[in-house]
C-alpha atoms as a PDB file:
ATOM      1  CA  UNK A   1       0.000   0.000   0.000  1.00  0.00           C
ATOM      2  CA  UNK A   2       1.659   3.285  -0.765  1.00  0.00           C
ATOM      3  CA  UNK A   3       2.273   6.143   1.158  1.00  0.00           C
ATOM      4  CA  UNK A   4       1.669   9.748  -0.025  1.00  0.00           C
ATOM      5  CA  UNK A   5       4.869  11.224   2.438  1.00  0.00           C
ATOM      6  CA  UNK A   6       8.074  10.687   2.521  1.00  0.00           C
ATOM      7  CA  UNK A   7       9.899   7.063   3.070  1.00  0.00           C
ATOM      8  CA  UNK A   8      13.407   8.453   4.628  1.00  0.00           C
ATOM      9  CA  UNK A   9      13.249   7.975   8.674  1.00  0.00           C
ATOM     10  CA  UNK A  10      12.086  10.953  10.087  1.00  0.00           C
ATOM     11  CA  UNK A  11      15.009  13.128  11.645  1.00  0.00           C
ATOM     12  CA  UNK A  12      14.345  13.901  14.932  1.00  0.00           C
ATOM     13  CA  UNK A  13      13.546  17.672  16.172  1.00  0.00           C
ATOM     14  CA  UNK A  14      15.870  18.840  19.152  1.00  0.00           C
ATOM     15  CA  UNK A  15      13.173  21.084  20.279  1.00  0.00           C
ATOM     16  CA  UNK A  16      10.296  18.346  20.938  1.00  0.00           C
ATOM     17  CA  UNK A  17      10.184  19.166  25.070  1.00  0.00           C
ATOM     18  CA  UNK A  18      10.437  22.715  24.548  1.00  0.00           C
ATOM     19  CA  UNK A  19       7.519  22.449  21.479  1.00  0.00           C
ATOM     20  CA  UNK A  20       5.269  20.547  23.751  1.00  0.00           C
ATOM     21  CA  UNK A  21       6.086  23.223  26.706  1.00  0.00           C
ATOM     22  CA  UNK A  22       5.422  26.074  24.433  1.00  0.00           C
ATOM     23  CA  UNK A  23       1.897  24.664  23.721  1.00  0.00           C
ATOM     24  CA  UNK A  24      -1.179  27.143  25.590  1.00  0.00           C
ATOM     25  CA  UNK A  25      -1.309  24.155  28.560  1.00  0.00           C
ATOM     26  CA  UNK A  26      -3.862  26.422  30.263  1.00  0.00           C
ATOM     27  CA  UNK A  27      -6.210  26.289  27.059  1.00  0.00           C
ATOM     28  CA  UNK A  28      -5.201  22.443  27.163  1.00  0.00           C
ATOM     29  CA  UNK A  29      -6.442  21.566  30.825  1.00  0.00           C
ATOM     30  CA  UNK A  30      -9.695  23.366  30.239  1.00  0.00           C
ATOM     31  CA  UNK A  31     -10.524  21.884  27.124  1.00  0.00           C
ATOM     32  CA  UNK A  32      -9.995  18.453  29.052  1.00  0.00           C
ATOM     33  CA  UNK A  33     -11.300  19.323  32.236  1.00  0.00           C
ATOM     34  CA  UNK A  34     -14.891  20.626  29.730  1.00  0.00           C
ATOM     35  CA  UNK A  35     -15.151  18.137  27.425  1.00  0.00           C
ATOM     36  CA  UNK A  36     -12.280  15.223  28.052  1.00  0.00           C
ATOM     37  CA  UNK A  37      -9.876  16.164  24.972  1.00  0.00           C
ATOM     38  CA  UNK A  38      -8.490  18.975  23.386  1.00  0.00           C
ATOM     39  CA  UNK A  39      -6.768  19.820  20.443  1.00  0.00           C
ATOM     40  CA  UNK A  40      -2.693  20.071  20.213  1.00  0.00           C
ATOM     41  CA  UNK A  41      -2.640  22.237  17.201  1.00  0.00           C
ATOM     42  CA  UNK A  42       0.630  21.677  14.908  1.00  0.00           C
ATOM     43  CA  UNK A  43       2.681  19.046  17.431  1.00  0.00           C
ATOM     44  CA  UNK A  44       4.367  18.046  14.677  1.00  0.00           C
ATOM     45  CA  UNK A  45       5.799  19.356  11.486  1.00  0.00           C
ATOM     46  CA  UNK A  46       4.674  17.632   7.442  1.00  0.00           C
ATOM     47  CA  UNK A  47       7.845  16.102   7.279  1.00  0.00           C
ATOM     48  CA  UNK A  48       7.911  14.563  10.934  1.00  0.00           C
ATOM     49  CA  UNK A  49       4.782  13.051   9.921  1.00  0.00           C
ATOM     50  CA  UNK A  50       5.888  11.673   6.646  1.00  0.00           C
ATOM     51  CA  UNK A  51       8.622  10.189   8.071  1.00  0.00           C
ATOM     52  CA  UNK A  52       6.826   8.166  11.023  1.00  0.00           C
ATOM     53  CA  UNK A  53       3.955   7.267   8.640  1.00  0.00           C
ATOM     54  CA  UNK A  54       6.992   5.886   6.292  1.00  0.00           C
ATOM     55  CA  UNK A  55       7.856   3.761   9.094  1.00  0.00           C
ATOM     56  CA  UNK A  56       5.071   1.225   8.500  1.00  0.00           C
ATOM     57  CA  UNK A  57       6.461  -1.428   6.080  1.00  0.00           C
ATOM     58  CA  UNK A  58       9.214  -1.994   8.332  1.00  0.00           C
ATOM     59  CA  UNK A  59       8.767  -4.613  11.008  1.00  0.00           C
ATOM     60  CA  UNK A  60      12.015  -4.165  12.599  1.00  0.00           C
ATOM     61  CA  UNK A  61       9.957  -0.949  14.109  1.00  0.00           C
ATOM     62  CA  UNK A  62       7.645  -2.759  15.247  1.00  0.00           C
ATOM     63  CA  UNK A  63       7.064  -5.766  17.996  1.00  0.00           C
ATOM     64  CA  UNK A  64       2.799  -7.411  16.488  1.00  0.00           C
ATOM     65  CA  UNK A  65       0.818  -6.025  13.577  1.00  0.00           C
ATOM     66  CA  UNK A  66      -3.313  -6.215  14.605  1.00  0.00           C
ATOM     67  CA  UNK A  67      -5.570  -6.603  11.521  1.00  0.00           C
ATOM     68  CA  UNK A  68      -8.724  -5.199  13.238  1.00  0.00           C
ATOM     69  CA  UNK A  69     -11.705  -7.398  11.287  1.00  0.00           C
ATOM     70  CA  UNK A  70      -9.559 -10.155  13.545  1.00  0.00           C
ATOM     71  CA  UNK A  71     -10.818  -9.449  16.716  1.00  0.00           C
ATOM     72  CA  UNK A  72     -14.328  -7.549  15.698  1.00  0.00           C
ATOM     73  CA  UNK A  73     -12.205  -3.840  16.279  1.00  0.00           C
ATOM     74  CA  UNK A  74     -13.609  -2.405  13.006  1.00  0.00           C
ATOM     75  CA  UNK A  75     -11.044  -2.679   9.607  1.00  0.00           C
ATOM     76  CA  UNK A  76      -7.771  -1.415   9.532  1.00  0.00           C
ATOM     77  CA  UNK A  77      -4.836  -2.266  10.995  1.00  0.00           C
ATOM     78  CA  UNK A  78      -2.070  -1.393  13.403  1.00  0.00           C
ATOM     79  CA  UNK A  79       1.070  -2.216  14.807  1.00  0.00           C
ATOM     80  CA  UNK A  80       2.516  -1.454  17.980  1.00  0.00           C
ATOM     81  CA  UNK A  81       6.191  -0.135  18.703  1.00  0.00           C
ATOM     82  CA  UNK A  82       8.529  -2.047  19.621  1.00  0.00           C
ATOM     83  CA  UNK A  83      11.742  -0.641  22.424  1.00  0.00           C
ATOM     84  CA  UNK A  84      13.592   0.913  21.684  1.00  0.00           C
ATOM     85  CA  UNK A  85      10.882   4.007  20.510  1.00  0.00           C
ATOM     86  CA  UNK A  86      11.586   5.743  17.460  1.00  0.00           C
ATOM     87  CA  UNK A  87      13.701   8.413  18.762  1.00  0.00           C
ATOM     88  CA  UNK A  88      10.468  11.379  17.948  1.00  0.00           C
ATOM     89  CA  UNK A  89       8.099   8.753  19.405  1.00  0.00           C
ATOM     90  CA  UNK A  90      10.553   8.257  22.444  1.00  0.00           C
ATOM     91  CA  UNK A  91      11.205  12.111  23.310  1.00  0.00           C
ATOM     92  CA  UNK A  92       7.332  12.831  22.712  1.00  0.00           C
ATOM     93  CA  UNK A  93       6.119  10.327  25.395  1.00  0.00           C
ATOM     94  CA  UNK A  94       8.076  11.899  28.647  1.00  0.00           C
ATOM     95  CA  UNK A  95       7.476  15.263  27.670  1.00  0.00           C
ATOM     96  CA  UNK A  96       4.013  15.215  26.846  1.00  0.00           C
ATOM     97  CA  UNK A  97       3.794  12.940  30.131  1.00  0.00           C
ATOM     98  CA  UNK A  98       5.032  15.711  32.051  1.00  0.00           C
ATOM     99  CA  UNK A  99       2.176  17.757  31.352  1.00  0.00           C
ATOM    100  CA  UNK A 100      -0.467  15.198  31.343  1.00  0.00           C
ATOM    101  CA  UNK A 101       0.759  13.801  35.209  1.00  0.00           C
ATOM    102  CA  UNK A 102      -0.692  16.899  37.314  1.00  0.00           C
ATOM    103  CA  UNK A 103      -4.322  16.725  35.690  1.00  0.00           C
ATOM    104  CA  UNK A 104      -4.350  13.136  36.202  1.00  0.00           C
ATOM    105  CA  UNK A 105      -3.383  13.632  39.533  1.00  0.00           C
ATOM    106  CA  UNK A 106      -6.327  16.224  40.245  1.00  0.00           C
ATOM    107  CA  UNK A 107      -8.511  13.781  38.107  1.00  0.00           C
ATOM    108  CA  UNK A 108      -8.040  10.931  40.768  1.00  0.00           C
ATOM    109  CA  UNK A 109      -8.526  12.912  43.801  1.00  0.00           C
ATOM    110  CA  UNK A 110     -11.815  14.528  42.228  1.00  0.00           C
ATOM    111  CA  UNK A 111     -13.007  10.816  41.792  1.00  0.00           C
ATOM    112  CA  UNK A 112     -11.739   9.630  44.882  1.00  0.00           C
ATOM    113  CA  UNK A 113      -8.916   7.123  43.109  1.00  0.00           C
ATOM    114  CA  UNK A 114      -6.036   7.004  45.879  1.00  0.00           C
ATOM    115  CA  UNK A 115      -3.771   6.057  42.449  1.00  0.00           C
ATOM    116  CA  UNK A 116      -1.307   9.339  41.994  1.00  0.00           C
ATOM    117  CA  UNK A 117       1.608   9.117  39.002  1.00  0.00           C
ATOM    118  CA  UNK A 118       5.147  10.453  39.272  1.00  0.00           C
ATOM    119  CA  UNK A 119       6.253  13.171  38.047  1.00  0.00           C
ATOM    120  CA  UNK A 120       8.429  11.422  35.612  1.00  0.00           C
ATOM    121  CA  UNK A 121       7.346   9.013  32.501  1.00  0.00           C
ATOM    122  CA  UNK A 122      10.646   6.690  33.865  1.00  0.00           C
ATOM    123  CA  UNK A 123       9.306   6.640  37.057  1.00  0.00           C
ATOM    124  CA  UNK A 124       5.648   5.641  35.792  1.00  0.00           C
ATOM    125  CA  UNK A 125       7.227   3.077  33.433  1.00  0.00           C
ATOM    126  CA  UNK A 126       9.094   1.588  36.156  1.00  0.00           C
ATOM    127  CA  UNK A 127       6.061   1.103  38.184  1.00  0.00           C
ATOM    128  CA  UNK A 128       4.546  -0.756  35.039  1.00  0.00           C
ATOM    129  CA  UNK A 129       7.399  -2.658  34.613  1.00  0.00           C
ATOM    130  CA  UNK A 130       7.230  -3.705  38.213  1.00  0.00           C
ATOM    131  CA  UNK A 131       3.701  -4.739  37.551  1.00  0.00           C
ATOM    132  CA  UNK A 132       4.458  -7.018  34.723  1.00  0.00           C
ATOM    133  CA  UNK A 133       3.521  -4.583  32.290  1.00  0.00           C
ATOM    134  CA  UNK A 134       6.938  -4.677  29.974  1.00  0.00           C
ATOM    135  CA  UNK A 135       5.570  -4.240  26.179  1.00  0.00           C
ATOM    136  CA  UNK A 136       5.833  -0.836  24.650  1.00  0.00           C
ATOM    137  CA  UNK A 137       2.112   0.800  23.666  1.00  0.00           C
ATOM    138  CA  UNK A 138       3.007   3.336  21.283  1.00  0.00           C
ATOM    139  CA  UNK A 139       1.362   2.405  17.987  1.00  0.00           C
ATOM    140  CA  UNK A 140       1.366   3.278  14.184  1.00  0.00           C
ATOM    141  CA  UNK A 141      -2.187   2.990  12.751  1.00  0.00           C
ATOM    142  CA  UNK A 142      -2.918   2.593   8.970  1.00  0.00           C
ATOM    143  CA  UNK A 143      -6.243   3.118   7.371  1.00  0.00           C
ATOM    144  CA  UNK A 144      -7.873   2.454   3.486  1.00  0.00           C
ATOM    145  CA  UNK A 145     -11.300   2.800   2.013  1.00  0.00           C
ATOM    146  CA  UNK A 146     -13.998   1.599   4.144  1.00  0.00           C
ATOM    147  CA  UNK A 147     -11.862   1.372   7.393  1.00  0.00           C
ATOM    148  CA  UNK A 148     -13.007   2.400  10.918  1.00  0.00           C
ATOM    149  CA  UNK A 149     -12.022   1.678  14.000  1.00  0.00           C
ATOM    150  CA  UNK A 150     -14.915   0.911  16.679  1.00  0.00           C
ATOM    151  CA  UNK A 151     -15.257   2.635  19.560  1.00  0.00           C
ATOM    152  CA  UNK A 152     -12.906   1.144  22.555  1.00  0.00           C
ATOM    153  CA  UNK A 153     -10.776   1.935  25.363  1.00  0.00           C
ATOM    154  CA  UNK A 154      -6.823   1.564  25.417  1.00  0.00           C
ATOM    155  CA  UNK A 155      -6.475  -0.667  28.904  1.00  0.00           C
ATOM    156  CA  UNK A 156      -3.719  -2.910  29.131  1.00  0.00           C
ATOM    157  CA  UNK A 157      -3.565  -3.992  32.590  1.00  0.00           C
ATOM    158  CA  UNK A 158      -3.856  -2.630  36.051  1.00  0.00           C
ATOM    159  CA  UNK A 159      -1.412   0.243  35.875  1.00  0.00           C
ATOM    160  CA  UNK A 160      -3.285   2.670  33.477  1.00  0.00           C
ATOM    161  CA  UNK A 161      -2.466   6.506  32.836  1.00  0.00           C
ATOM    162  CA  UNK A 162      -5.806   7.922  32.169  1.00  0.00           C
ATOM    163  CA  UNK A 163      -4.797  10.665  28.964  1.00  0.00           C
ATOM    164  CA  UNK A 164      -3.054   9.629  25.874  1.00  0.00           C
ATOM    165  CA  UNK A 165      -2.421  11.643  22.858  1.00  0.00           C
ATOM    166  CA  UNK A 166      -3.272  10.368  18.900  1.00  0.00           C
ATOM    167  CA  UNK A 167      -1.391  12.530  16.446  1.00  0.00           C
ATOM    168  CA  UNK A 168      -2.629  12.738  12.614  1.00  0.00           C
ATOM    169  CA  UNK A 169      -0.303  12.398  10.093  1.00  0.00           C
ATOM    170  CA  UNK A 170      -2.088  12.049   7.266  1.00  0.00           C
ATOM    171  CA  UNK A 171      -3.884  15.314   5.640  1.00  0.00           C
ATOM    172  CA  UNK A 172      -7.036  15.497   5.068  1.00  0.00           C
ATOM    173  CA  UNK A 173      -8.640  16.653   1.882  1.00  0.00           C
ATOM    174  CA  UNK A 174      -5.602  15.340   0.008  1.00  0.00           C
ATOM    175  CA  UNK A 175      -4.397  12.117   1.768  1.00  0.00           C
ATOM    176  CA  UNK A 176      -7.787  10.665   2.350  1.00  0.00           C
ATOM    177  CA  UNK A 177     -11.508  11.908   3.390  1.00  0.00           C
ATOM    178  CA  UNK A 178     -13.379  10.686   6.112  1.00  0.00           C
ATOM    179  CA  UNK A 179     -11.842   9.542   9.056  1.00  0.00           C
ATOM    180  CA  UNK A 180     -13.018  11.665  12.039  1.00  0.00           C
ATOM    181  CA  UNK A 181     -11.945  11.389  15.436  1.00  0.00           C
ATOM    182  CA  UNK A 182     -14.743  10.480  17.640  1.00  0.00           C
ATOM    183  CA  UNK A 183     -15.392  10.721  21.299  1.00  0.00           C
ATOM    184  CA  UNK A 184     -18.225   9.400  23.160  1.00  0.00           C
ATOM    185  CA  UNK A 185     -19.158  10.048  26.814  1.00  0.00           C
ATOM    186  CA  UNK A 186     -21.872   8.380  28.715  1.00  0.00           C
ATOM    187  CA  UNK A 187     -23.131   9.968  31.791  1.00  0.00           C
ATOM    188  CA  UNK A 188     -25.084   8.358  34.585  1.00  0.00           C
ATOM    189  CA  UNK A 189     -28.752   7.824  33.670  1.00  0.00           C
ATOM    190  CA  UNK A 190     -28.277   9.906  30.332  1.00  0.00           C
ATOM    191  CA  UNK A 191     -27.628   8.778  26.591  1.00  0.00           C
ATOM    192  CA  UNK A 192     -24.117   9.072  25.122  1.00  0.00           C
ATOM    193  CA  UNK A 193     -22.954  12.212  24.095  1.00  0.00           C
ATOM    194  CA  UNK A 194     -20.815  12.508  20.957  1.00  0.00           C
ATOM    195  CA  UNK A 195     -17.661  14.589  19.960  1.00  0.00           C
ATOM    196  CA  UNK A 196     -15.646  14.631  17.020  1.00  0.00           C
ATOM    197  CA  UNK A 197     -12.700  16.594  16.566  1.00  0.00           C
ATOM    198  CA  UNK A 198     -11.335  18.231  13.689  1.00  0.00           C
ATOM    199  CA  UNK A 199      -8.018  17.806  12.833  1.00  0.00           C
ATOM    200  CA  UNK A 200      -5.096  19.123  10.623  1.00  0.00           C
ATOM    201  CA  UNK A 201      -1.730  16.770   9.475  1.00  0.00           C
ATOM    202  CA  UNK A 202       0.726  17.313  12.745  1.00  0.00           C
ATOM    203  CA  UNK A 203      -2.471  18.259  15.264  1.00  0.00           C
ATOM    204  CA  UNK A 204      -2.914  15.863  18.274  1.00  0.00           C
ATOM    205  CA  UNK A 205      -5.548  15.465  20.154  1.00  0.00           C
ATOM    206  CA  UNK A 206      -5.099  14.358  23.933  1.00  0.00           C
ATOM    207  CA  UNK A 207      -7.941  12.901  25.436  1.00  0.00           C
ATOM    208  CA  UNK A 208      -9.046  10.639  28.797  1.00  0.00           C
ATOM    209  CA  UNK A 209      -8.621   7.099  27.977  1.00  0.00           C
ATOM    210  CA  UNK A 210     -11.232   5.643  30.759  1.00  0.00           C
ATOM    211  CA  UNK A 211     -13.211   7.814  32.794  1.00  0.00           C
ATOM    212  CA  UNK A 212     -13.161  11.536  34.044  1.00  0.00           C
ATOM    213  CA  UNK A 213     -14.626  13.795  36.862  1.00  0.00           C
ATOM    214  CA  UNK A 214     -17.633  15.780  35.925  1.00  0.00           C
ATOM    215  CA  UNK A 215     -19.064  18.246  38.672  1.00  0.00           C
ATOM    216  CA  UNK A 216     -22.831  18.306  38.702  1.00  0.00           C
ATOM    217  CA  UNK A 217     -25.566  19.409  41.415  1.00  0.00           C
ATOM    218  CA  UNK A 218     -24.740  16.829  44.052  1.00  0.00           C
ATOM    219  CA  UNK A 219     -20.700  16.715  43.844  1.00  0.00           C
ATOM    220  CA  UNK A 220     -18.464  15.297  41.080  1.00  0.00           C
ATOM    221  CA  UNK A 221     -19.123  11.714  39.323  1.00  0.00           C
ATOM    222  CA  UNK A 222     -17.308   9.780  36.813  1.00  0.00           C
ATOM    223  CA  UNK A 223     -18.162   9.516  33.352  1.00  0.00           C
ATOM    224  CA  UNK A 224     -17.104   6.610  31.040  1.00  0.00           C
ATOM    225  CA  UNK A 225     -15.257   7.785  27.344  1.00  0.00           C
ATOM    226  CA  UNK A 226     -14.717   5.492  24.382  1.00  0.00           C
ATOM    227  CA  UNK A 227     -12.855   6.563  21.360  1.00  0.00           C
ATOM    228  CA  UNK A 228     -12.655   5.265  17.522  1.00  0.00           C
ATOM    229  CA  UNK A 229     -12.272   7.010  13.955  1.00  0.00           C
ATOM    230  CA  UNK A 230     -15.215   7.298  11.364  1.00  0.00           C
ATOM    231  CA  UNK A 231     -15.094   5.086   8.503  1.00  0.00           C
ATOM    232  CA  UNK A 232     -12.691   6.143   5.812  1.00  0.00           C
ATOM    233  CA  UNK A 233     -14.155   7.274   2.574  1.00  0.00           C
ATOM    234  CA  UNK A 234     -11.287   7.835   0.056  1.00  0.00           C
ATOM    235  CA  UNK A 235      -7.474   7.774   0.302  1.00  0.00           C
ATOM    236  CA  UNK A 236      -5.726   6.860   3.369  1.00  0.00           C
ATOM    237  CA  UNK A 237      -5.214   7.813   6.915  1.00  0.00           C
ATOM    238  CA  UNK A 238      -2.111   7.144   9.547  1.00  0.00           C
ATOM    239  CA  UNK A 239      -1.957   7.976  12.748  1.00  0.00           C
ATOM    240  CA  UNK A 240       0.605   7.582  15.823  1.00  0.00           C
ATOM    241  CA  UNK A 241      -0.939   6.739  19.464  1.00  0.00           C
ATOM    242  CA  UNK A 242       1.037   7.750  22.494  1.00  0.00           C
ATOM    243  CA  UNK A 243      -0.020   5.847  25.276  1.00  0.00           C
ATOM    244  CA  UNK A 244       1.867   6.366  28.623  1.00  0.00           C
ATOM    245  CA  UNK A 245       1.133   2.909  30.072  1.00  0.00           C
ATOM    246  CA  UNK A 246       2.500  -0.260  28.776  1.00  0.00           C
ATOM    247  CA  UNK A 247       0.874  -3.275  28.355  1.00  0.00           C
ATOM    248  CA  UNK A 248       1.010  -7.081  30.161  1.00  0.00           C
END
């Protein structure tokens, strides 16, 4: 299946932690704390994106390839990372950890979770690691004509970080059409409520992988998200997950 970017590997951007910190956090954390995801307008640059989408075909990258019409996930495929990271992949993760750990934190002590994360990624990895939760997360996601991907939650065991952060890298318009992010929260005793995000080639979008703390008339409750893409229509779509946790 061809790619419409570049195939050279992507060279890696000295300035990734000080990108992510230059990012308007403050817009960030309300965006999350409102409506559990927010947009991380131009994380990467075109040719970043080319170059980890050109990544794909090679399976040294890459530790299982999932065909999704497998297991009932929707059509498509992915492939997780395997360690060590691509070296954009690998300084993305910690940094955008880093600014993901205190809103967790608050998360969990709004819902009355006694879990709290370090300030570090190492020191959350470790704690995985510890748990028996060794195999890298990060993933590379391809998408043709017709695919989806169902709406699901990315749990891989007991130690979970509840954000991660999906980064297009496809454009759309010209790569492919279709393929919309979609969010869906379901509140106590109410119907699920629907979001889909709008995104450029290099935006992100960081959202709550499980649950999140919603304040209404008699104190704050938990509300359950699941997230998938909209089916393709033309042209194809890839996509990088960065998920903080690591899997059993």
């Amino acid at each position: 299946m061809p790619l419409t970017r570049r195939t050279d590997t992507p060279t890696v951007a000295l300035d990734i932690p000080s990108r992510v910190d230059a990012l308007d956090w403050t817009q960030i954390t309300v965006a999350l704390d409102g409506q559990g995801c927010s947009v991380l307008k131009g994380l990467l640059t075109s040719v970043e994106c080319g170059g980890i989408a050109a990544l794909y075909p090679e399976e040294a990258h890459f530790r299982s390839r999932i065909v999704m019409g497998r297991h009932g996930f929707g059509r498509g495929e992915y492939q997780y990372f395997s360690y060590p990271l691509p070296p954009l992949i690998q300084q993305l993760r910690p940094a955008l950890y880093g600014r993901l750990y205190g809103l967790a934190n608050r998360w969990n002590e709004a819902m009355g979770i006694d879990i709290r994360y370090p300030a570090s990624h190492e020191a959350f990895l470790k704690r995985c690691h510890d748990a028996g939760q060794t195999r890298p997360t990060p993933l590379l996601l391809q998408y043709g004509p017709g695919d989806y991907n169902c709406l699901h939650q990315d749990l891989y065991g007991e130690q979970v970080f509840p954000l991660q952060v999906a980064i297009l890298l496809s454009e759309p318009g010209r790569d492919f059409t279709g393929g919309e992010f979609v969010l869906t929260e379901q509140r106590p005793r109410m119907q699920s409520r629907p979001e889909v995000v709008p995104l450029a080639q290099g935006d992100a979008v960081a959202f709550a992988v499980h649950h999140r703390p919603v304040q209404g008339t008699r104190g704050v409750y938990r509300v359950n998200l699941r997230h998938g893409v909209s089916r393709i229509r033309s042209g194809h779509r890839y996509t990088a997950g960065v998920i903080f946790h690591d899997a059993k």
